[in-house]
N, C-alpha and C. Protein backbone atom coordinates (compact mmCIF):
# COMPACT_ATOMS: atom_id res chain seq x y z
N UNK A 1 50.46 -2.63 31.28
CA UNK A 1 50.75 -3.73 32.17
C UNK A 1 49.45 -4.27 32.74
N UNK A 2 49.33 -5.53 33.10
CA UNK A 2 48.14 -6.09 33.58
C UNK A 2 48.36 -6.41 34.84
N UNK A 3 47.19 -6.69 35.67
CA UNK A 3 47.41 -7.33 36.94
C UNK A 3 47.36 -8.27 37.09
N UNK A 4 46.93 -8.98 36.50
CA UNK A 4 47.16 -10.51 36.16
C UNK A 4 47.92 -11.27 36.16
N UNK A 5 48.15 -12.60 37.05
CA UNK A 5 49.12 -13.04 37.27
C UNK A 5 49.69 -13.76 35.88
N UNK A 6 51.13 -14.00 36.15
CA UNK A 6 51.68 -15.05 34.70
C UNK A 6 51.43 -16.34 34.63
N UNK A 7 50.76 -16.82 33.51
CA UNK A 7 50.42 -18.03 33.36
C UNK A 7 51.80 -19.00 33.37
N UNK A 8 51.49 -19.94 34.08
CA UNK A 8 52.64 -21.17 34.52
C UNK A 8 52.98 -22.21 33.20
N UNK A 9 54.46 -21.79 32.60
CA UNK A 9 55.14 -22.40 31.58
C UNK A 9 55.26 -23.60 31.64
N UNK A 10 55.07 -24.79 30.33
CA UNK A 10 55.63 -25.71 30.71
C UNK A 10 57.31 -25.78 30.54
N UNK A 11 57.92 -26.94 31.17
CA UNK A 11 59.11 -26.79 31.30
C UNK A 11 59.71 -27.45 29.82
N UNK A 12 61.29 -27.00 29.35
CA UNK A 12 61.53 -27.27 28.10
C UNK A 12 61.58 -28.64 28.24
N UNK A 13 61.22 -28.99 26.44
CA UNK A 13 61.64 -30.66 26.15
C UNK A 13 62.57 -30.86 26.14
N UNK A 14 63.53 -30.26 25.89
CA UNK A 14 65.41 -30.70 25.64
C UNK A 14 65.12 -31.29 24.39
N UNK A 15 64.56 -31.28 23.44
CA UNK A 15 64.88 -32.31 21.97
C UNK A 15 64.39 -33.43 22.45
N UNK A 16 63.54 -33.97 23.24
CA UNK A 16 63.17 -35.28 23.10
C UNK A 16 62.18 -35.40 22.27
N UNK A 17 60.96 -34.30 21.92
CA UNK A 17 60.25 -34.45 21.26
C UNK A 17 60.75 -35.01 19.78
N UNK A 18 62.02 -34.45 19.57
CA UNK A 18 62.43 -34.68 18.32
C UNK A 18 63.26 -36.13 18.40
N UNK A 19 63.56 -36.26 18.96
CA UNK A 19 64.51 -37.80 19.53
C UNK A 19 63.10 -38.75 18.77
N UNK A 20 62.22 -38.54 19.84
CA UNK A 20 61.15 -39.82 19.52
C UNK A 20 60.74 -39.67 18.19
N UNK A 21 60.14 -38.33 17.91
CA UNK A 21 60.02 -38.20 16.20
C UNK A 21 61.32 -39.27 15.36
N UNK A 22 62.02 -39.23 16.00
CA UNK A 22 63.23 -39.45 14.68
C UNK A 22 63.53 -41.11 15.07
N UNK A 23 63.36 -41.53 15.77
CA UNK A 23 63.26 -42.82 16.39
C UNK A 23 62.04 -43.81 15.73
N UNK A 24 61.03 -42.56 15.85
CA UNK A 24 59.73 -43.95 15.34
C UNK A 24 59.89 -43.84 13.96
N UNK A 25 60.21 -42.88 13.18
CA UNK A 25 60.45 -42.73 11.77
C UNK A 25 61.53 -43.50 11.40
N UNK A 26 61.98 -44.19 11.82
CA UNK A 26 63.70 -44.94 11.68
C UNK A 26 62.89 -46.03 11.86
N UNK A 27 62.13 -46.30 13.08
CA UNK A 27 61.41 -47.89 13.13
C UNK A 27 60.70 -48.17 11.82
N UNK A 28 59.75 -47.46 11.82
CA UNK A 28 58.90 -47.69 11.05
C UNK A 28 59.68 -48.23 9.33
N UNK A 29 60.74 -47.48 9.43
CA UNK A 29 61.46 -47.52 7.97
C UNK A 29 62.00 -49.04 7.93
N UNK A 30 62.68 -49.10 8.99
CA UNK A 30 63.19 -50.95 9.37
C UNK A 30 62.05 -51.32 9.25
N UNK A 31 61.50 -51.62 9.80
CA UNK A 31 60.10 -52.73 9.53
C UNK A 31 59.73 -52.61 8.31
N UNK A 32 59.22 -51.52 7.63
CA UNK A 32 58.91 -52.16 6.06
C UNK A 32 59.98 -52.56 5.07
N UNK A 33 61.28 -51.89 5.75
CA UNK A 33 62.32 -52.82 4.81
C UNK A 33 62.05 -53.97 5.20
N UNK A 34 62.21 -54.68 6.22
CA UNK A 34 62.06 -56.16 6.94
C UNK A 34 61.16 -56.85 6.16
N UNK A 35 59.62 -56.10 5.87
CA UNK A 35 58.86 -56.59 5.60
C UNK A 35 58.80 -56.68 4.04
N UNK A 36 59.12 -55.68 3.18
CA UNK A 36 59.54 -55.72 1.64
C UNK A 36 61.00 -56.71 1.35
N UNK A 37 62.02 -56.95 2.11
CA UNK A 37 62.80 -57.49 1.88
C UNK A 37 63.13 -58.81 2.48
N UNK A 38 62.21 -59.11 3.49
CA UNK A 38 62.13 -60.48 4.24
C UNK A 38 63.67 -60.72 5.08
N UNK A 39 64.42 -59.72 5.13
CA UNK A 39 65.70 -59.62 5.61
C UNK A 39 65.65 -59.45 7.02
N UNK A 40 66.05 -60.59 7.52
CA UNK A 40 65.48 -60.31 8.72
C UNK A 40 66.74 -59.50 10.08
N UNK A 41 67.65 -58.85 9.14
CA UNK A 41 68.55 -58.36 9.99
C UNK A 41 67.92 -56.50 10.06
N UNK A 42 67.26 -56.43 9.10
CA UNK A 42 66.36 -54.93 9.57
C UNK A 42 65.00 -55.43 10.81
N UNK A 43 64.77 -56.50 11.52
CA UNK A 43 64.11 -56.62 12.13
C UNK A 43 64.71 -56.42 13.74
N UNK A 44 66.09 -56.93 13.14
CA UNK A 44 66.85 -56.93 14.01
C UNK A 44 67.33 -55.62 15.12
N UNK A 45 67.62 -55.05 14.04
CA UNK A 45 67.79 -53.47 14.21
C UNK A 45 66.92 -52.33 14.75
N UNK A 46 65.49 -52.61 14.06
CA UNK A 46 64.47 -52.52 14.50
C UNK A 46 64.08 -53.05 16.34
N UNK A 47 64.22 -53.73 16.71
CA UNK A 47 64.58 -54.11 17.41
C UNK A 47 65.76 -53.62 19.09
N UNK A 48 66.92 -53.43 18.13
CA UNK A 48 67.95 -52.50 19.24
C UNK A 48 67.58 -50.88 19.28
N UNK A 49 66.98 -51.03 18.24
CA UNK A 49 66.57 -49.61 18.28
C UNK A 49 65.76 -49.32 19.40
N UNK A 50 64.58 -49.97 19.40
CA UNK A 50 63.77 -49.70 20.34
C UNK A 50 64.50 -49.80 22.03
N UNK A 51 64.75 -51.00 21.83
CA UNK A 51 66.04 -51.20 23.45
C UNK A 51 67.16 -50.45 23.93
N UNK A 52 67.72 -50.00 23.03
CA UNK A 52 68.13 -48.74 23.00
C UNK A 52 68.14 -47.15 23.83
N UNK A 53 66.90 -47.15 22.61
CA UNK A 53 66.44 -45.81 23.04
C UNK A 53 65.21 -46.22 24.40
N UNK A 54 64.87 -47.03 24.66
CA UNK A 54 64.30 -47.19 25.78
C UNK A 54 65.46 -47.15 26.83
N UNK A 55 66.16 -47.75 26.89
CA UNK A 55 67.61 -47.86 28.03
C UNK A 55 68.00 -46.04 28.22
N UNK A 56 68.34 -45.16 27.06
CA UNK A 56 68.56 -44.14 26.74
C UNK A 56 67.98 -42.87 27.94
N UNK A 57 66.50 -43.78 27.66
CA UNK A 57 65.24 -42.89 28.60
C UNK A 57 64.94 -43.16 29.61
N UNK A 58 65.68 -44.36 30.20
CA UNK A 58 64.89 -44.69 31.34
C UNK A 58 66.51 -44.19 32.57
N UNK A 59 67.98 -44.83 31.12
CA UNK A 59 69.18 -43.74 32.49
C UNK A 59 69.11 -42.87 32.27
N UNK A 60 68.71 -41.78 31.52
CA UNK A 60 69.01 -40.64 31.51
C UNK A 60 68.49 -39.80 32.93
N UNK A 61 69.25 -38.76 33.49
CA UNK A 61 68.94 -38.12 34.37
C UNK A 61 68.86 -36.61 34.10
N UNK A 62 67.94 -36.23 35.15
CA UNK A 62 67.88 -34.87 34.81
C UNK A 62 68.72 -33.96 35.53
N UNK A 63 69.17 -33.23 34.82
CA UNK A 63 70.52 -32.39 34.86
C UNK A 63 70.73 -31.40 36.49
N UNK A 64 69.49 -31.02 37.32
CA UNK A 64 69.31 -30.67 37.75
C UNK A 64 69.64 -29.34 37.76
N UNK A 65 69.22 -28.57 36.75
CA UNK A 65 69.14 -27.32 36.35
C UNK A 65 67.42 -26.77 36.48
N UNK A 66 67.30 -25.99 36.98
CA UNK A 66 66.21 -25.64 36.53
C UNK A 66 66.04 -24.25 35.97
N UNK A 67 64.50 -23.39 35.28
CA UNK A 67 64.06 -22.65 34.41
C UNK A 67 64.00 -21.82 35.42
N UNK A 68 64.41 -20.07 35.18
CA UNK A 68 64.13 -19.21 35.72
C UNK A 68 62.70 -18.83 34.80
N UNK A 69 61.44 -18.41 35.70
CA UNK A 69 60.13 -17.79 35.19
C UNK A 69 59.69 -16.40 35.92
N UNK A 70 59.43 -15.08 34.50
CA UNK A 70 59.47 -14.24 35.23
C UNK A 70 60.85 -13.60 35.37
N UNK A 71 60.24 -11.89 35.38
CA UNK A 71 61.26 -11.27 36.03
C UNK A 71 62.28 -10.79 34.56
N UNK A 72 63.17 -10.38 35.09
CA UNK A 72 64.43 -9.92 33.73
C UNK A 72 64.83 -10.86 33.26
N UNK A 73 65.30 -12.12 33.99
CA UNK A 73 65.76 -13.27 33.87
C UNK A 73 64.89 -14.34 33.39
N UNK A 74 63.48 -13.87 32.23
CA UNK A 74 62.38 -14.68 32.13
C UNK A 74 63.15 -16.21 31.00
N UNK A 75 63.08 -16.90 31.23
CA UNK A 75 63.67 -18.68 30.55
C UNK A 75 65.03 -19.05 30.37
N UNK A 76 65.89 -18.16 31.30
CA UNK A 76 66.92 -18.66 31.57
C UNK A 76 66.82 -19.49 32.37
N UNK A 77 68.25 -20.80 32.14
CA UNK A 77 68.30 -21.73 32.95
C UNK A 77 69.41 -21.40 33.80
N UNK A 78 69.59 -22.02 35.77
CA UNK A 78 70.36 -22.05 36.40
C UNK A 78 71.19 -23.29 36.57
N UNK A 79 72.13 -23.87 37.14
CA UNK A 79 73.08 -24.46 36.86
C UNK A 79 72.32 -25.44 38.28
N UNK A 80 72.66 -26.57 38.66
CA UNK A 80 72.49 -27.35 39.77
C UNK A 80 73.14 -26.87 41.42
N UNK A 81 73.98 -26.01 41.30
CA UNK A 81 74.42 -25.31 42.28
C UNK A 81 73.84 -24.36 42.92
N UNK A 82 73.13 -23.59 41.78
CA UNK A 82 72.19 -22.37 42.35
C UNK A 82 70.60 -23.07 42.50
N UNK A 83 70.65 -24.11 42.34
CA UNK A 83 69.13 -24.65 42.81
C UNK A 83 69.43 -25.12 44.13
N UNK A 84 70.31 -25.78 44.12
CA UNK A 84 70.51 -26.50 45.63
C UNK A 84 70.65 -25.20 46.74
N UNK A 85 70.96 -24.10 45.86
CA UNK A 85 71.51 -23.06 47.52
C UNK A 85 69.60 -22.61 47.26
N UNK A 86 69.04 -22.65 46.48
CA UNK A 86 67.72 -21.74 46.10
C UNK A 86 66.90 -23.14 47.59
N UNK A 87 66.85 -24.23 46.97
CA UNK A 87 65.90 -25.01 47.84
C UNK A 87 66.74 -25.26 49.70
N UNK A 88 67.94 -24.80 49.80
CA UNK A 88 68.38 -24.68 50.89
C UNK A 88 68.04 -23.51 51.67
N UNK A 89 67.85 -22.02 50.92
CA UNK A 89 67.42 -21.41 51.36
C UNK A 89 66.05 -20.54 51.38
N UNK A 90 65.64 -21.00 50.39
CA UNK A 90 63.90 -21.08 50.60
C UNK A 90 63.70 -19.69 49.22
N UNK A 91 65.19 -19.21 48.52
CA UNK A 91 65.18 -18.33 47.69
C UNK A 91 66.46 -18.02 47.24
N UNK A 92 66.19 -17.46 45.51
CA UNK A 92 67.54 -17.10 45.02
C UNK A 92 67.93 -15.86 44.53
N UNK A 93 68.81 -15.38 45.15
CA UNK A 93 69.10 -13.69 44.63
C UNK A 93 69.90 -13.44 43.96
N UNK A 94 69.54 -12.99 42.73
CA UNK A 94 70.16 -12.83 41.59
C UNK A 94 70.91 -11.56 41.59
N UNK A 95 71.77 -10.70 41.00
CA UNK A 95 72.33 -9.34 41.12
C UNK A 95 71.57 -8.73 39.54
N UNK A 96 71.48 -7.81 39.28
CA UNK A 96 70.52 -7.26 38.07
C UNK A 96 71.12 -6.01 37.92
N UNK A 97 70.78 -5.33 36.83
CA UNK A 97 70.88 -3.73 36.68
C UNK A 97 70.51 -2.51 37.72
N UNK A 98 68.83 -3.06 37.96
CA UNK A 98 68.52 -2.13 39.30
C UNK A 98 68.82 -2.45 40.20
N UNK A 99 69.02 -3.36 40.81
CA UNK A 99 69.71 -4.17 41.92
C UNK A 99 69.74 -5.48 41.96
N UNK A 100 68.69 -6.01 43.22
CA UNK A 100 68.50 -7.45 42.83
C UNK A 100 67.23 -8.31 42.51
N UNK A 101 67.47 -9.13 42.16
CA UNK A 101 65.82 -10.22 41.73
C UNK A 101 65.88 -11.03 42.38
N UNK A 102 64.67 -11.70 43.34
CA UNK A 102 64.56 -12.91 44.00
C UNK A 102 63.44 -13.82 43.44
N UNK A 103 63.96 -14.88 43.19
CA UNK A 103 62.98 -16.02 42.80
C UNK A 103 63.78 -17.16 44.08
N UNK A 104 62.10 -17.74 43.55
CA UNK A 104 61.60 -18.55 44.85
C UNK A 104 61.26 -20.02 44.15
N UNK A 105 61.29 -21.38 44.44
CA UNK A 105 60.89 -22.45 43.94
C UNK A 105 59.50 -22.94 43.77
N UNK A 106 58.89 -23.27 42.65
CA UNK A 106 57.58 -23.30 43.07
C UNK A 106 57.06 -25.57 42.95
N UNK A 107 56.37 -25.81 43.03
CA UNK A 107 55.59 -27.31 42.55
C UNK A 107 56.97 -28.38 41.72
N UNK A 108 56.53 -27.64 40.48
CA UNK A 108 57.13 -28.02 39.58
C UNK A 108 58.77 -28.15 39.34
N UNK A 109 59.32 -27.19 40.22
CA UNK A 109 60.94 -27.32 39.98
C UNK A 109 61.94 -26.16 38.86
N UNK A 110 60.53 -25.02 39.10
CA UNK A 110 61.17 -24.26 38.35
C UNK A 110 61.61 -22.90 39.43
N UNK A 111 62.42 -21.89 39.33
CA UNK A 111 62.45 -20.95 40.20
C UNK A 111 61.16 -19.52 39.20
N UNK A 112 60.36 -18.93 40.55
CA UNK A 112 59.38 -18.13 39.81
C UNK A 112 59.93 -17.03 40.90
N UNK A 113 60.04 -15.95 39.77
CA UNK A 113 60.36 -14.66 40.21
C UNK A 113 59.53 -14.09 41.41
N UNK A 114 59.99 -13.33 42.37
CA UNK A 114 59.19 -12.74 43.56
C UNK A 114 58.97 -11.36 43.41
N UNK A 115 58.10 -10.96 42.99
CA UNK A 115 58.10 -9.23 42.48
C UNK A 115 58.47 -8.13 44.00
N UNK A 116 58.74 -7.63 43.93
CA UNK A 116 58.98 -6.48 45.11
C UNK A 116 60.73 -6.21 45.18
N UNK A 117 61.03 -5.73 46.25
CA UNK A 117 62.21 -5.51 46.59
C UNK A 117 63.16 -6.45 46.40
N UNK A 118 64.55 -6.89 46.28
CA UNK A 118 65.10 -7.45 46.15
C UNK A 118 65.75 -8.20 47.52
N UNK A 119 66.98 -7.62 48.30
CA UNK A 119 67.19 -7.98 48.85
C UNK A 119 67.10 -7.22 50.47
């Protein structure tokens, strides 16, 4: 074991990385049809696509779940209920095998485990 503290995770993409991958690869494909076929209804498309998936990204909301870091419970996610009681009460106590785990909220919006005693 080290003494060293745990380096700070980034939080998951949810598949957007792959959303946009698969989005610009779809554009790109409309446009050179557009442009090999002078059809201008792949421009079109090309087009909603982008408006679209921009509209897509800009309502989308975040679920208000956040990442447990650390601890037994290391990248599990909590539900929006147990964040709201976590930032209401300044911490969240989990029940565990040895007893209990407390994580605490940190910057970012994730809960980070509190090493010591539980409750």
């Amino acid at each position: 074991m080290s003494d060293r503290p745990e380096e700070p995770r980034t939080p998951l993409m949810e598949g957007r990385v792959i959303t946009v991958c698969s989005v610009l690869a779809t554009l790109v494909t409309l446009l050179m049809l557009w442009t090999w076929t002078d059809a201008v209804p792949f421009a079109v498309m090309a087009v909603c696509l982008v408006a679209a998936t921009g509209a897509l990204g800009f309502l989308h909301r975040r679920s208000g779940a956040a990442e447990l870091v650390g601890g037994p419970f290391d990248g599990a996610r909590v539900g929006p209920a147990r964040v709201a009681e976590c930032r209401r009460r300044g911490e969240l106590i989990l029940p565990a095998r040895e007893g209990t785990v407390r994580y605490s909220p940190d910057g970012s919006g994730r809960l980070v485990h509190v090493p010591g005693p539980g409750a």
